[in-house]
C-alpha atoms as a PDB file:
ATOM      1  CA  UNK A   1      36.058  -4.695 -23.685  1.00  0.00           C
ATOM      2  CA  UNK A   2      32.514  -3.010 -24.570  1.00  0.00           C
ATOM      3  CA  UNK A   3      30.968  -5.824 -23.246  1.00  0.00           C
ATOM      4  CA  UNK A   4      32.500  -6.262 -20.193  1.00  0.00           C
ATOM      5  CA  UNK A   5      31.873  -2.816 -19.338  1.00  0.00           C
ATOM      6  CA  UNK A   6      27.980  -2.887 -20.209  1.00  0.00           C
ATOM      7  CA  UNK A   7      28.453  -6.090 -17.471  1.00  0.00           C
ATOM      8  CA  UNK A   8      29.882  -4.337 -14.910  1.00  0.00           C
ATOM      9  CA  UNK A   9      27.379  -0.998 -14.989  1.00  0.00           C
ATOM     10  CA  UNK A  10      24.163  -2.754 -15.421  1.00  0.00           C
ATOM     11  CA  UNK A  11      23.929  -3.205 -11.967  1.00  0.00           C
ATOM     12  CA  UNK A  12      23.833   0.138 -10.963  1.00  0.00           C
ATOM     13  CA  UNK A  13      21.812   1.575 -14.477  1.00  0.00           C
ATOM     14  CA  UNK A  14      18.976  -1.218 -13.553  1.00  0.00           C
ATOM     15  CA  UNK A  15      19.026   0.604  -9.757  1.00  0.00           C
ATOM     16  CA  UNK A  16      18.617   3.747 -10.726  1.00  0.00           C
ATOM     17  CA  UNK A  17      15.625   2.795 -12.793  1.00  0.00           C
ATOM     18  CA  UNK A  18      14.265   1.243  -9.983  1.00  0.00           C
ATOM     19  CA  UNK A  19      14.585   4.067  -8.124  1.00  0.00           C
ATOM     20  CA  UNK A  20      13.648   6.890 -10.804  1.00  0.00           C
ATOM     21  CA  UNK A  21      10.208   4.715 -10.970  1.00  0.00           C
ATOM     22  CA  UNK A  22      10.082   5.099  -6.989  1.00  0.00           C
ATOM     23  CA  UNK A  23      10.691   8.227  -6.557  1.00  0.00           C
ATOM     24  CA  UNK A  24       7.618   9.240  -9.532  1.00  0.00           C
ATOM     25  CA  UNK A  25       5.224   7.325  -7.942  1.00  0.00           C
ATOM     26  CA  UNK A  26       6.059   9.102  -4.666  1.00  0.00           C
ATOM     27  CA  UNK A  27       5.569  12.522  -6.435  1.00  0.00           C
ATOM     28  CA  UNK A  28       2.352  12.491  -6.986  1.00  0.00           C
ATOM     29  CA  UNK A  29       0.923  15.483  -4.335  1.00  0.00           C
ATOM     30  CA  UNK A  30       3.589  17.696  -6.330  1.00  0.00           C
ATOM     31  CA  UNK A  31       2.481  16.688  -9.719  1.00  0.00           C
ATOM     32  CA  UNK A  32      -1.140  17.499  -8.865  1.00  0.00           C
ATOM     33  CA  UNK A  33      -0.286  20.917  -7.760  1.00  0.00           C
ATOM     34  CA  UNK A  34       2.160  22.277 -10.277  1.00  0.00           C
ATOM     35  CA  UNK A  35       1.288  20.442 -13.480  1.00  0.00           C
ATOM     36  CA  UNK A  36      -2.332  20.087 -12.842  1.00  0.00           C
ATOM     37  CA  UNK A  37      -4.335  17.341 -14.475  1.00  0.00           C
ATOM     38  CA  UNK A  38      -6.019  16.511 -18.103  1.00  0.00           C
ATOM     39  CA  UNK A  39      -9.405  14.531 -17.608  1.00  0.00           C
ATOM     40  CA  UNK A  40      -9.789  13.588 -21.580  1.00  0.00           C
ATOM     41  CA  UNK A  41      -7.115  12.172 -23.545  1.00  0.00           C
ATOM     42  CA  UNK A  42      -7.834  13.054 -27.745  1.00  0.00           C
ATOM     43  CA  UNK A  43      -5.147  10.937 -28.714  1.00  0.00           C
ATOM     44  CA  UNK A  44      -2.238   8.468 -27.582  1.00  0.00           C
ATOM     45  CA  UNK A  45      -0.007  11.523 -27.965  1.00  0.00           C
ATOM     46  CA  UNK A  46      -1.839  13.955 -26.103  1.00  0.00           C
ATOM     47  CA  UNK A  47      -1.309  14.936 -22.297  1.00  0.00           C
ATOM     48  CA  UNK A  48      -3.092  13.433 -19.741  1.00  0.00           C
ATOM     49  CA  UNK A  49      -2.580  12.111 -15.878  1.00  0.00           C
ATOM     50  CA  UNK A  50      -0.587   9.742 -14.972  1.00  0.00           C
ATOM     51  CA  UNK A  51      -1.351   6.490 -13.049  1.00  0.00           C
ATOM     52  CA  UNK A  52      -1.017   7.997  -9.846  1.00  0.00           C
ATOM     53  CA  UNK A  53      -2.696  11.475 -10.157  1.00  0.00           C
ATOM     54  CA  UNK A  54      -5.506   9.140 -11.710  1.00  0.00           C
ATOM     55  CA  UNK A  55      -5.544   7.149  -8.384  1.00  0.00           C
ATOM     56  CA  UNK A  56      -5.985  10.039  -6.063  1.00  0.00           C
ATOM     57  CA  UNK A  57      -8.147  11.909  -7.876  1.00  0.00           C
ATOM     58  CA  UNK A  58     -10.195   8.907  -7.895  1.00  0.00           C
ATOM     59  CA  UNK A  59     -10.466   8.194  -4.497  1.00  0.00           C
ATOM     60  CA  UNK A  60     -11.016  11.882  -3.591  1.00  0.00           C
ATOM     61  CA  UNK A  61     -14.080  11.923  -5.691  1.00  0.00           C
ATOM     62  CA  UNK A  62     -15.343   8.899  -3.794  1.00  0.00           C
ATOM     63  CA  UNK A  63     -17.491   7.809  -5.656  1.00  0.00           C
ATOM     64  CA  UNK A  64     -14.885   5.575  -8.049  1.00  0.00           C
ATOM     65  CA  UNK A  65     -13.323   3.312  -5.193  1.00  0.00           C
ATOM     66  CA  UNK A  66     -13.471   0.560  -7.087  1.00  0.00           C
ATOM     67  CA  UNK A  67     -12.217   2.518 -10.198  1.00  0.00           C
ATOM     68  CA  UNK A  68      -9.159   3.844  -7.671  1.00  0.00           C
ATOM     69  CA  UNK A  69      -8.351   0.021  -6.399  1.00  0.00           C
ATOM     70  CA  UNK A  70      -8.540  -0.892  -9.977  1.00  0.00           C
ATOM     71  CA  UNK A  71      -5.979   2.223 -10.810  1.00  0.00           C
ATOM     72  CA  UNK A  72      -3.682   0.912  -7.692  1.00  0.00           C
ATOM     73  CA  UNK A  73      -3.815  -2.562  -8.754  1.00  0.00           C
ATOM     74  CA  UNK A  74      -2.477  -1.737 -12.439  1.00  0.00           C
ATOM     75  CA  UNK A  75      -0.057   0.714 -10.949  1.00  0.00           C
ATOM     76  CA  UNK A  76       1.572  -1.960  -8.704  1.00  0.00           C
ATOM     77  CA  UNK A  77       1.494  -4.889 -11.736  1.00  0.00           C
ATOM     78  CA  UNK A  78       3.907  -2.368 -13.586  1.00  0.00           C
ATOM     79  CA  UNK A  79       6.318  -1.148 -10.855  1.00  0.00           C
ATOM     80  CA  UNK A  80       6.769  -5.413  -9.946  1.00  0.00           C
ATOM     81  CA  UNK A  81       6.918  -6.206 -13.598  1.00  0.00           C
ATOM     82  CA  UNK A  82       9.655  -3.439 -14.128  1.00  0.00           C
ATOM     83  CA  UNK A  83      11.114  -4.643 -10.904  1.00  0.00           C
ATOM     84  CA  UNK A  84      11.079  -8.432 -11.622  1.00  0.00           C
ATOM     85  CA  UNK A  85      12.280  -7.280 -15.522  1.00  0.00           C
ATOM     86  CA  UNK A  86      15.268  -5.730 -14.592  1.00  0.00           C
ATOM     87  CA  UNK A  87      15.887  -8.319 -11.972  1.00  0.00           C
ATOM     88  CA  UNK A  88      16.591 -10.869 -14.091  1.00  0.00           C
ATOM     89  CA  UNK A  89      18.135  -8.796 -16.730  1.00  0.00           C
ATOM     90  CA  UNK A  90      20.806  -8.031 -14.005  1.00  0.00           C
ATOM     91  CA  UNK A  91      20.926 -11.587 -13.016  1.00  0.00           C
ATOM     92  CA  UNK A  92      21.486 -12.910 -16.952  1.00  0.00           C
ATOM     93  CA  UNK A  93      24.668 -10.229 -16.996  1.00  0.00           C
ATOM     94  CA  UNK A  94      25.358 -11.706 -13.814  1.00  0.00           C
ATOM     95  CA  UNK A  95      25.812 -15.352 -15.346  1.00  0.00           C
ATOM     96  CA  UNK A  96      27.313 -14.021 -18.040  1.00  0.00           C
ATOM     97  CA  UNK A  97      30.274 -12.351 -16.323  1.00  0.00           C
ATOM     98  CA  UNK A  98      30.969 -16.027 -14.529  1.00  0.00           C
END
């Protein structure tokens, strides 16, 4: 019974990861202004920006375009590899249920 329950919400867990990634990418202009931003990391545990406050402040500067594009680039590779991940993760539940 567990399992057919883990087969019949995956679906809609894997879509609202999808979207949860959306929507922080699309907060960026709100992160900048209320969390601010860290320009040197100490550690892998310490604060710093994330891949989309790094973009814009990038491009702002403008003298790191190609430092920005290269930001943007790296930024879309993860959303479509979380995208494509979850994709077939949903569709190997999918043949499972059949």
């Amino acid at each position: 019974m567990s399992n057919e329950i883990d087969t019949k919400t995956l679906p809609g867990i894997l879509s609202g990861i999808i979207l949860s990634i959306g929507r922080i990418v699309g907060e960026t202009a709100a992160l900048i202004y209320t969390a601010g931003t860290v320009t040197g990391v100490a550690g892998l545990m310490d604060s710093g920006r994330t891949l989309a406050i790094h973009m814009y402040v990038l491009s702002n500067e403008g003298l790191h375009k190609n430092e920005a594009n290269a930001t943007a680039v790296v930024l879309l590779v993860i959303v479509l590899l979380i995208n494509g991940v979850s994709s077939l993760i949903a569709k190997r539940f999918e043949a499972v249920k059949e």
